[in-house]
PDB file of N, CA and C in Angstrom:
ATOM      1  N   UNK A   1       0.826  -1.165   0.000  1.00  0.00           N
ATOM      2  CA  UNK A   1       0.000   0.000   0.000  1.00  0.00           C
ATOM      3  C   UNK A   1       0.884   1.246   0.000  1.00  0.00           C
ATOM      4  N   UNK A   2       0.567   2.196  -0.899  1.00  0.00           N
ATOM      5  CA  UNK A   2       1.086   3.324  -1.418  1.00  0.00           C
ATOM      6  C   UNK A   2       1.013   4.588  -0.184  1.00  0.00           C
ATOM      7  N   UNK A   3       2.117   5.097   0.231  1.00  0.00           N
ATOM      8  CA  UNK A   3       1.165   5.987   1.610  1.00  0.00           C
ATOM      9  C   UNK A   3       1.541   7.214   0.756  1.00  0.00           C
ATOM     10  N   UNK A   4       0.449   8.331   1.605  1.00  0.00           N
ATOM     11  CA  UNK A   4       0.063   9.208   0.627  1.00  0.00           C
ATOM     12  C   UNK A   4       1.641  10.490   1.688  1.00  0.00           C
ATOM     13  N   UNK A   5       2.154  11.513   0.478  1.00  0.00           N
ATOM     14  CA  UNK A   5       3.256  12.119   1.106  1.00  0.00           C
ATOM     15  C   UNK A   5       2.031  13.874   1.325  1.00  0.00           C
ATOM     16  N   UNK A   6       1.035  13.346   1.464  1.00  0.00           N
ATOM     17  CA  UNK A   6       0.746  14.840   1.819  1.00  0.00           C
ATOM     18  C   UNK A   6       0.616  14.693   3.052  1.00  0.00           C
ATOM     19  N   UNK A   7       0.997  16.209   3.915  1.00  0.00           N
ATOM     20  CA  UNK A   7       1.074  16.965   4.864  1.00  0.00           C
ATOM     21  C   UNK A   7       0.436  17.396   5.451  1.00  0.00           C
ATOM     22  N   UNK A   8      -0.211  16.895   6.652  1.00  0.00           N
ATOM     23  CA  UNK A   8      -1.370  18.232   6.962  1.00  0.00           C
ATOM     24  C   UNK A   8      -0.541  18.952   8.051  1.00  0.00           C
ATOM     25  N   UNK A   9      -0.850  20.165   8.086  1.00  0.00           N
ATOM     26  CA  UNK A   9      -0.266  21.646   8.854  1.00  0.00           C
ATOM     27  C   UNK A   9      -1.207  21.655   9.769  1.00  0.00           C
ATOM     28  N   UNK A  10      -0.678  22.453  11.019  1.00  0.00           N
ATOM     29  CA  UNK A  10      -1.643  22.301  12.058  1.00  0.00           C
ATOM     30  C   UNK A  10      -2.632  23.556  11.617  1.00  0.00           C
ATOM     31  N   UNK A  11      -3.713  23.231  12.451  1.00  0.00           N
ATOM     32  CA  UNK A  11      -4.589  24.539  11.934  1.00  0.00           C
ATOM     33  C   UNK A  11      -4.050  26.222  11.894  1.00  0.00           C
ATOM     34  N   UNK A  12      -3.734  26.166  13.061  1.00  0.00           N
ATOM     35  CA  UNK A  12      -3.418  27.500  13.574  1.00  0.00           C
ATOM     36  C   UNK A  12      -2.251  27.896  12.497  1.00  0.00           C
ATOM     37  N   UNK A  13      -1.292  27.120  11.920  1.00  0.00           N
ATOM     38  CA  UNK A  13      -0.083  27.652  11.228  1.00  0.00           C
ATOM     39  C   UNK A  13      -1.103  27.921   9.664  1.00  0.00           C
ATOM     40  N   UNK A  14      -1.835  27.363   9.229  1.00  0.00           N
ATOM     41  CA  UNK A  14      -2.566  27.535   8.279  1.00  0.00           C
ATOM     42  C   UNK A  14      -3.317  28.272   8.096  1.00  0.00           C
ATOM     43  N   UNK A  15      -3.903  28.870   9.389  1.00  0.00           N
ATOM     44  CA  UNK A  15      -4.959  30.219   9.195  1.00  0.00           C
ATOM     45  C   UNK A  15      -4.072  31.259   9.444  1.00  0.00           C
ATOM     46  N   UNK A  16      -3.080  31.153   9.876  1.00  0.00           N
ATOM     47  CA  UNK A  16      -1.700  32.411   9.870  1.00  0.00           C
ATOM     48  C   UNK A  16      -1.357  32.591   8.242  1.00  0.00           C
ATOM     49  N   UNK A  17      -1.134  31.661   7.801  1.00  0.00           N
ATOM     50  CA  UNK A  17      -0.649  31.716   6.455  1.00  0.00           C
ATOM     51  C   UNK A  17      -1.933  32.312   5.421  1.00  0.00           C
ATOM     52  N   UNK A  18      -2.984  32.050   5.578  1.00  0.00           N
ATOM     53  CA  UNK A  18      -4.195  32.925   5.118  1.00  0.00           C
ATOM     54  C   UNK A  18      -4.208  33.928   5.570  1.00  0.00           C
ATOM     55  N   UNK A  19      -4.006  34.383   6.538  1.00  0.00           N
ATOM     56  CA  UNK A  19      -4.558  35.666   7.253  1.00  0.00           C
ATOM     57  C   UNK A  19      -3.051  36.348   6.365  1.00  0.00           C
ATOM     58  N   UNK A  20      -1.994  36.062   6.401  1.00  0.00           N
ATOM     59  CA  UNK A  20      -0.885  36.831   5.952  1.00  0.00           C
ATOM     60  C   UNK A  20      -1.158  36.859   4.061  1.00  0.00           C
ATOM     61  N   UNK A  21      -2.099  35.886   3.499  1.00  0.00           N
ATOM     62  CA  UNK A  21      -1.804  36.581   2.296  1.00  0.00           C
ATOM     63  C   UNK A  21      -3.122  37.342   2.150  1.00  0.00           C
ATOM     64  N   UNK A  22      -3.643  37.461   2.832  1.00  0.00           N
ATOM     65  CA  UNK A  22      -5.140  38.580   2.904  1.00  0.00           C
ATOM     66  C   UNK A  22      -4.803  39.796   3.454  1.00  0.00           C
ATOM     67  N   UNK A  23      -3.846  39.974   4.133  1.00  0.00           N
ATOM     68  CA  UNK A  23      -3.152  41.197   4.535  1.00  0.00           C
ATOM     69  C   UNK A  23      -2.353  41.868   3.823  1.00  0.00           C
ATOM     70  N   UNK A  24      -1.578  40.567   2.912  1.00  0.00           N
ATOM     71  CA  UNK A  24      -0.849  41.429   1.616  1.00  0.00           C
ATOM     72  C   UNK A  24      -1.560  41.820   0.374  1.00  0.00           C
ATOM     73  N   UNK A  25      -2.569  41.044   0.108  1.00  0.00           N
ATOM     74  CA  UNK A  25      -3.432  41.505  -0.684  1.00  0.00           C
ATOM     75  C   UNK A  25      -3.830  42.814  -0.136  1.00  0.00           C
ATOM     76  N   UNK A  26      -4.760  42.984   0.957  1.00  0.00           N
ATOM     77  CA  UNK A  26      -4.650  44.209   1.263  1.00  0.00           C
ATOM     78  C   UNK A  26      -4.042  45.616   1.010  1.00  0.00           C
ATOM     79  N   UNK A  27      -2.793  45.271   1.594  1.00  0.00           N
ATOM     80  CA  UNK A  27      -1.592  45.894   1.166  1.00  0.00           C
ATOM     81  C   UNK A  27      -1.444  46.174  -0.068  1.00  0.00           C
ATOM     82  N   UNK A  28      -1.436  45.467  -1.017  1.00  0.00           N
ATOM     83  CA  UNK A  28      -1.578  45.805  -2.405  1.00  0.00           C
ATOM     84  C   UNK A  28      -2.384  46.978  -3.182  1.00  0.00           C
ATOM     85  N   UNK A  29      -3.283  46.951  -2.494  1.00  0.00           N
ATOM     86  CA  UNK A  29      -4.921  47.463  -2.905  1.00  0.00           C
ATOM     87  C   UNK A  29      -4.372  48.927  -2.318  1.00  0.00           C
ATOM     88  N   UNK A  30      -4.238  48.446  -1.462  1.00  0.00           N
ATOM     89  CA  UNK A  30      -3.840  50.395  -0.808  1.00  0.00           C
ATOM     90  C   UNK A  30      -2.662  50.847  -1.619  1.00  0.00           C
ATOM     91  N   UNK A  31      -2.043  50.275  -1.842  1.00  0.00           N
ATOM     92  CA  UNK A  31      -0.458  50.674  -2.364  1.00  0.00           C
ATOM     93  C   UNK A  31      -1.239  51.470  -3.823  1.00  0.00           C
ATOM     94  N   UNK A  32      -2.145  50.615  -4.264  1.00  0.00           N
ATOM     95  CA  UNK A  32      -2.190  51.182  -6.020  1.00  0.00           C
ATOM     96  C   UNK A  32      -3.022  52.140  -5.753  1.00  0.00           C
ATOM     97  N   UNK A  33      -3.964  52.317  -4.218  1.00  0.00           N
ATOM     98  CA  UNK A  33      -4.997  53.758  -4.454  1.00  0.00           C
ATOM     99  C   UNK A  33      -4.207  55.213  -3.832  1.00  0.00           C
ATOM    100  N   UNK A  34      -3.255  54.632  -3.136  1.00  0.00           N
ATOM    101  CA  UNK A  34      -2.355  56.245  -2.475  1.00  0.00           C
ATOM    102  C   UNK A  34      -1.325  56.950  -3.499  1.00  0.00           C
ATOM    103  N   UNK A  35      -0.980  57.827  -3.224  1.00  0.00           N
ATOM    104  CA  UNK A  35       0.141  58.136  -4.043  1.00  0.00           C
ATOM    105  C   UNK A  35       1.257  57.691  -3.791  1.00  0.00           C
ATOM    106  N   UNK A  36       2.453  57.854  -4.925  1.00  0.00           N
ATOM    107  CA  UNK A  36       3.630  57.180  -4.647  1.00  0.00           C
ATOM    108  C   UNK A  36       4.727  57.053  -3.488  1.00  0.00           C
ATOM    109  N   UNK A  37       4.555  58.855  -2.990  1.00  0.00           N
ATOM    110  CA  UNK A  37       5.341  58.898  -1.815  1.00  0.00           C
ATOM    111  C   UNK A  37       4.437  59.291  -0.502  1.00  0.00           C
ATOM    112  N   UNK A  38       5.111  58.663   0.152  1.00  0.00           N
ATOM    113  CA  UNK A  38       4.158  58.568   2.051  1.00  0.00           C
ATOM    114  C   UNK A  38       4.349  60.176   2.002  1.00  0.00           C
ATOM    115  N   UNK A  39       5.214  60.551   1.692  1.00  0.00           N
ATOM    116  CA  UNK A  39       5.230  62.451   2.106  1.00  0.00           C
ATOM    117  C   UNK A  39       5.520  62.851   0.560  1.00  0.00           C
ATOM    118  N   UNK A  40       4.950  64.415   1.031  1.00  0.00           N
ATOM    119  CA  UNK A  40       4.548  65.484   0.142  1.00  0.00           C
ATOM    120  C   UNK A  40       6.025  65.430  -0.752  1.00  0.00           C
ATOM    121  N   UNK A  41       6.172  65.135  -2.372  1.00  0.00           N
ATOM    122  CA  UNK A  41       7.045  65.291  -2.688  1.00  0.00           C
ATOM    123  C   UNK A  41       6.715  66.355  -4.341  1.00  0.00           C
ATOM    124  N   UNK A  42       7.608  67.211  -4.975  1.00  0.00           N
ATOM    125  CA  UNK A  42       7.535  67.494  -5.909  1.00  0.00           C
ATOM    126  C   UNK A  42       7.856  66.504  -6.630  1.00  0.00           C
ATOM    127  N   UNK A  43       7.225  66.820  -8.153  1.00  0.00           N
ATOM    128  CA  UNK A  43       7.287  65.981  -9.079  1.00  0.00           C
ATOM    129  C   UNK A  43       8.724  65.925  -9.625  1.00  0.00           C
ATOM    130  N   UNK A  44       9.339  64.849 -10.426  1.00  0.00           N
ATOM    131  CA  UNK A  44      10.684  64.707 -11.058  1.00  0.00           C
ATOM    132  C   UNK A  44      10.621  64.016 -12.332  1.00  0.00           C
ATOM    133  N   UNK A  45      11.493  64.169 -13.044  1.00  0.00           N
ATOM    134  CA  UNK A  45      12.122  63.221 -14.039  1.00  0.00           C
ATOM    135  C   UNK A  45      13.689  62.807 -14.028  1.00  0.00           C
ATOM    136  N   UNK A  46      14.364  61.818 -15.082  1.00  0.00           N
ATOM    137  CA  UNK A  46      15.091  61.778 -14.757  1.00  0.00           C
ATOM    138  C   UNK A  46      16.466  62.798 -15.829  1.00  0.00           C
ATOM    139  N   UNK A  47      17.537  62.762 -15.679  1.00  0.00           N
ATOM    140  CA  UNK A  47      17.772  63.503 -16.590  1.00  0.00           C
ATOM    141  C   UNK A  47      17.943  62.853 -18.050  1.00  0.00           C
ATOM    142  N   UNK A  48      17.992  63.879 -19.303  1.00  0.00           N
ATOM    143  CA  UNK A  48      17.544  63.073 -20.308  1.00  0.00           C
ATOM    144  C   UNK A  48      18.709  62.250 -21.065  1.00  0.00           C
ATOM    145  N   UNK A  49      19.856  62.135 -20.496  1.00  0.00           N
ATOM    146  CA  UNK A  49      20.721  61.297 -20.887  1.00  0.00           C
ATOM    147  C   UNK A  49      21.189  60.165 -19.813  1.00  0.00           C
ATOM    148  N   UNK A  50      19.549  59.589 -19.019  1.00  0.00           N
ATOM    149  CA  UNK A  50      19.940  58.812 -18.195  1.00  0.00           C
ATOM    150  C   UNK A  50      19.810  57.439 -18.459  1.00  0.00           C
ATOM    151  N   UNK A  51      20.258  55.969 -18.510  1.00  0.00           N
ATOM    152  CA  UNK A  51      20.181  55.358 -19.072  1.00  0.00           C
ATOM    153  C   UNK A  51      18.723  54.731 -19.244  1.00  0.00           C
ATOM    154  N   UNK A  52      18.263  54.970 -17.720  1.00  0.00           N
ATOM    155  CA  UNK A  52      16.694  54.708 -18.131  1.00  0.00           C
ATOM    156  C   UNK A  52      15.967  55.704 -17.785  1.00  0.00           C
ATOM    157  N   UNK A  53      15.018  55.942 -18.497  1.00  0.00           N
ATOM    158  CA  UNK A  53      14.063  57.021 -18.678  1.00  0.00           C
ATOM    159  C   UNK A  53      13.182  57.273 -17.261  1.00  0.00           C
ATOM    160  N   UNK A  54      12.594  57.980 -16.716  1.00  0.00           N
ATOM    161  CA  UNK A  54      11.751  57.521 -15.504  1.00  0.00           C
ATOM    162  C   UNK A  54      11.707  58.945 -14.845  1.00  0.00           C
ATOM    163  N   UNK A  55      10.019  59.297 -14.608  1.00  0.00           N
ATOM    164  CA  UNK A  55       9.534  60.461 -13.749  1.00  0.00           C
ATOM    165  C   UNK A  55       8.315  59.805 -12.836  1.00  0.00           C
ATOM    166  N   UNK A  56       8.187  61.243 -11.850  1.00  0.00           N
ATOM    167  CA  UNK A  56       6.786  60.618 -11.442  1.00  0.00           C
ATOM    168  C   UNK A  56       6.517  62.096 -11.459  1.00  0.00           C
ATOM    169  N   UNK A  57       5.416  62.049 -11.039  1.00  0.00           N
ATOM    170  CA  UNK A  57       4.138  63.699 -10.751  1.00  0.00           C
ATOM    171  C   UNK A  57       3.943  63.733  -9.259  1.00  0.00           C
ATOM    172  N   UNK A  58       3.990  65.348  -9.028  1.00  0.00           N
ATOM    173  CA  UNK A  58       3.949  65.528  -7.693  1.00  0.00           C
ATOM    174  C   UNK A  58       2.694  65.052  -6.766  1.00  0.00           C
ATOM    175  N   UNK A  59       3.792  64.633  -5.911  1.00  0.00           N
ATOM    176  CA  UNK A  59       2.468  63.798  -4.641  1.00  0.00           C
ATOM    177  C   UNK A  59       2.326  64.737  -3.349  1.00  0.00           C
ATOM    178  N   UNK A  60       0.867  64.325  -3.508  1.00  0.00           N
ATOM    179  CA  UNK A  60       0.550  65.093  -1.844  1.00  0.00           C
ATOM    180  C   UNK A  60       0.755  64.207  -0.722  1.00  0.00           C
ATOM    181  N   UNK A  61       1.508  63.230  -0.869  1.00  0.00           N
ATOM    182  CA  UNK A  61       1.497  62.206   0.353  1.00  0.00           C
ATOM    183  C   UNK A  61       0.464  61.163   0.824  1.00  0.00           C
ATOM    184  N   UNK A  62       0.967  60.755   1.867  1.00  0.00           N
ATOM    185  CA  UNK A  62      -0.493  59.874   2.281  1.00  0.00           C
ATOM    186  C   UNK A  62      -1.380  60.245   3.201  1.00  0.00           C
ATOM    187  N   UNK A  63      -2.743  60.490   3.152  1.00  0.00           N
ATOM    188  CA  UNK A  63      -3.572  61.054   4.074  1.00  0.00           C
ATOM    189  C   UNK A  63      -3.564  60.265   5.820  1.00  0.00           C
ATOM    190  N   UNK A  64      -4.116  60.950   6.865  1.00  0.00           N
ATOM    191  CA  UNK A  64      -3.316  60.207   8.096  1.00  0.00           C
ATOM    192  C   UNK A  64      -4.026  58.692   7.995  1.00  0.00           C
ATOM    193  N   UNK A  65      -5.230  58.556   7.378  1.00  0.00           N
ATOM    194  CA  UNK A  65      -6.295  57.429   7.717  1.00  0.00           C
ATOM    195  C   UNK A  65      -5.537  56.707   6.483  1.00  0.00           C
ATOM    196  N   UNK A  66      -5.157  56.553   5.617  1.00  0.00           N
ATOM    197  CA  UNK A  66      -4.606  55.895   4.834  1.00  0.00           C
ATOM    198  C   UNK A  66      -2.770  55.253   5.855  1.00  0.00           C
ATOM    199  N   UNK A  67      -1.870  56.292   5.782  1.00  0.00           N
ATOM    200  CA  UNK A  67      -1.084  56.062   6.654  1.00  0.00           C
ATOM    201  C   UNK A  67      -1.288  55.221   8.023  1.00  0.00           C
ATOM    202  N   UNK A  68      -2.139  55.261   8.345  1.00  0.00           N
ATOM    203  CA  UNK A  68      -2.479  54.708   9.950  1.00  0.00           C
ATOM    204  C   UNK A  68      -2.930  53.172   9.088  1.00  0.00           C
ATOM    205  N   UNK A  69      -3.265  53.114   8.545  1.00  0.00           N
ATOM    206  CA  UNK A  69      -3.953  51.612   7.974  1.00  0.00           C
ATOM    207  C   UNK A  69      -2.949  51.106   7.432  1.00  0.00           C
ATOM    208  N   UNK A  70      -2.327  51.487   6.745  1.00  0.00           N
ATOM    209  CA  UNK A  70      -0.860  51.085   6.004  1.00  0.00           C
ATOM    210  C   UNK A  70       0.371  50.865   7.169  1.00  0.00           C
ATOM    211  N   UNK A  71       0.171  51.609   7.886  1.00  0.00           N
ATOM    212  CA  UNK A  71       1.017  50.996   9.478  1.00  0.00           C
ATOM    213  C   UNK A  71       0.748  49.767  10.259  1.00  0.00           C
ATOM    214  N   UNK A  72      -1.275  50.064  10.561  1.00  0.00           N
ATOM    215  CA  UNK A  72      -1.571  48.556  10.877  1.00  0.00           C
ATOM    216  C   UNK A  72      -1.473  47.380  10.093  1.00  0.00           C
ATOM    217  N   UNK A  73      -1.474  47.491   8.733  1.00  0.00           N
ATOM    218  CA  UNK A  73      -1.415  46.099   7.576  1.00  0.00           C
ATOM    219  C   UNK A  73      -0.317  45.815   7.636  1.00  0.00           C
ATOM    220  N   UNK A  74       0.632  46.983   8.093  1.00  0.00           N
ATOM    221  CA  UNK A  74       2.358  46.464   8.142  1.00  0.00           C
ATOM    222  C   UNK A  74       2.801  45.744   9.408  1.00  0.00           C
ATOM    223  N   UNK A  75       2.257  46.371  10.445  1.00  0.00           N
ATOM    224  CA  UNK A  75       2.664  45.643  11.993  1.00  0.00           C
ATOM    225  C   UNK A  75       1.759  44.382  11.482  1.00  0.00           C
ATOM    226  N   UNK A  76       0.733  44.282  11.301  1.00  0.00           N
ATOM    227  CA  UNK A  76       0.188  42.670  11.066  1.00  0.00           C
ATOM    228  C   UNK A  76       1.085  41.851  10.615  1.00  0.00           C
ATOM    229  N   UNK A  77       1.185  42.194   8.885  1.00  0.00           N
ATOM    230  CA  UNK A  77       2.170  41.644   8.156  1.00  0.00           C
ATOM    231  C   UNK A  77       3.331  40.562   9.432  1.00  0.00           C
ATOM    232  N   UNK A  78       3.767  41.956   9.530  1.00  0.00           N
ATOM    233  CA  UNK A  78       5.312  41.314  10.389  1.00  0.00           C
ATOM    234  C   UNK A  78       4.404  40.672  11.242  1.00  0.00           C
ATOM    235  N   UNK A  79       3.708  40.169  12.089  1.00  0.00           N
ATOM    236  CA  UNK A  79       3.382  39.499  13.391  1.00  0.00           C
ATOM    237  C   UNK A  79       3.162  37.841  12.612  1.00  0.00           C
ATOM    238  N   UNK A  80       2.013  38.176  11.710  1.00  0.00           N
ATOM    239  CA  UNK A  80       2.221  36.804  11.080  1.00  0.00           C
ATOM    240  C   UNK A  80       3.164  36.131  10.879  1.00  0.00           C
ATOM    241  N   UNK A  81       4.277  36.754   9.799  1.00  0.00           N
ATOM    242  CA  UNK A  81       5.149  36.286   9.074  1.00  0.00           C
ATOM    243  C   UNK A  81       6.272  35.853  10.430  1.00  0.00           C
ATOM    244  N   UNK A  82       6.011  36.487  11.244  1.00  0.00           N
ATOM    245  CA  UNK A  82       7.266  36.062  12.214  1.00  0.00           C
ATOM    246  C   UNK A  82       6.404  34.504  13.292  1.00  0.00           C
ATOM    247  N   UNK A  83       4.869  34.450  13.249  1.00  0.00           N
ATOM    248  CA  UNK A  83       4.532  33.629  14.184  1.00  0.00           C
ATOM    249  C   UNK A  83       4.369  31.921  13.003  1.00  0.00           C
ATOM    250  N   UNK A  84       4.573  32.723  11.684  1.00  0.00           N
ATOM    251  CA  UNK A  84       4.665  31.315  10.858  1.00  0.00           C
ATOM    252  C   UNK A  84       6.192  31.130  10.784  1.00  0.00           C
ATOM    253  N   UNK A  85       6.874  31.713  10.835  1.00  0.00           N
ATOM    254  CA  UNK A  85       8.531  31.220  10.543  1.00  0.00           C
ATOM    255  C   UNK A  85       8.897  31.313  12.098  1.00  0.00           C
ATOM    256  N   UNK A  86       7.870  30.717  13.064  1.00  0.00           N
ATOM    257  CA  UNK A  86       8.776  30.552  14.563  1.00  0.00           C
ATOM    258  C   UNK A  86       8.140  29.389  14.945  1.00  0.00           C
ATOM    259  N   UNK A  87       6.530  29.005  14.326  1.00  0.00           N
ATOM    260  CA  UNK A  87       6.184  28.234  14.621  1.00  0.00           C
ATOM    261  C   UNK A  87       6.518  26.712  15.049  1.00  0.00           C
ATOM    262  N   UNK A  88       6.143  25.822  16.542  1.00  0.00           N
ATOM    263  CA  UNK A  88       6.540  25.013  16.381  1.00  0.00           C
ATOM    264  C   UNK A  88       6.476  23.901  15.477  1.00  0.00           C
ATOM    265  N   UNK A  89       5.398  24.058  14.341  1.00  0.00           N
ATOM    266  CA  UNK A  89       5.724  22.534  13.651  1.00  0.00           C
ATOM    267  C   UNK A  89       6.773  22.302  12.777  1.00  0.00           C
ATOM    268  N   UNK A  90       7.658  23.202  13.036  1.00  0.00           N
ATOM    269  CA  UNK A  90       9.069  23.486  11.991  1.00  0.00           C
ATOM    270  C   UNK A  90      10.304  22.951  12.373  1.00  0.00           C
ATOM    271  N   UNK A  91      10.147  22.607  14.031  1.00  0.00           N
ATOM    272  CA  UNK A  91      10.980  21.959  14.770  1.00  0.00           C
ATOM    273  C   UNK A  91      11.107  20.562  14.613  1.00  0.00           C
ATOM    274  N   UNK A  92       9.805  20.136  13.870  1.00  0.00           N
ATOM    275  CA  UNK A  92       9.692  18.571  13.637  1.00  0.00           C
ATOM    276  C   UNK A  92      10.541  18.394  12.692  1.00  0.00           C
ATOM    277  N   UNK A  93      11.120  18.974  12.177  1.00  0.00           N
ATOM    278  CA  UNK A  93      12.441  18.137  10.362  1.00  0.00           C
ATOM    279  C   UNK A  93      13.735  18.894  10.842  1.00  0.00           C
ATOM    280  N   UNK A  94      14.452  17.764  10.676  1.00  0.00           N
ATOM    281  CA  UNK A  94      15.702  17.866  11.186  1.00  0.00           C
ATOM    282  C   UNK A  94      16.950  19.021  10.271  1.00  0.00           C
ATOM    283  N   UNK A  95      17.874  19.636  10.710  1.00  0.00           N
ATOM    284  CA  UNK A  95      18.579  20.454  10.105  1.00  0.00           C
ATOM    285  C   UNK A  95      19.003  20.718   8.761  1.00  0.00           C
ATOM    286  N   UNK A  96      19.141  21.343   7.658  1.00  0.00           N
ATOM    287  CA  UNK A  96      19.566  20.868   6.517  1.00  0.00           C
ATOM    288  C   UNK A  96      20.898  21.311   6.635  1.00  0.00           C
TER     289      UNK A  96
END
């Protein structure tokens, strides 16, 4: 009899790992509706004999309720990502 090599993960490391790519999704979503820079910057280009071409348009920054959410999606971020790469079921396979 053939045994099967799939894995089951404990729950809790598995709803961490969801919750962290729903947070980066998140993250995403905000990233493409704010402007480019967190603070007020004038607009630029680059100069025109630079090897690559590249400007942006002046930003008003990020508003505080945008900023404050983009802080909490970030402290999340990190809490996950650090409680799945500390987790104990990682202790079960031996060193490489």
């Amino acid at each position: 009899m053939r045994r099967s090599s799939f894995v089951r993960l404990p729950q809790d490391l598995t709803d961490a790992q969801n919750e962290l790519r729903q947070v980066r999704a998140d993250l995403r979503t905000l990233y493409r509706r704010v402007p480019w820079s967190a603070e007020p910057l004038d607009a630029w280009e680059t100069h025109e004999n630079a090897w690559r071409q590249a400007s942006r348009p002046a930003s008003p920054g990020w508003g505080p309720q945008d900023a404050a959410e983009i802080a909490r999606l970030r402290k999340r971020e990190f809490e996950l990502a650090t409680a799945i790469v500390t987790h104990s079921y990682w202790n079960e396979f031996a060193d490489a």
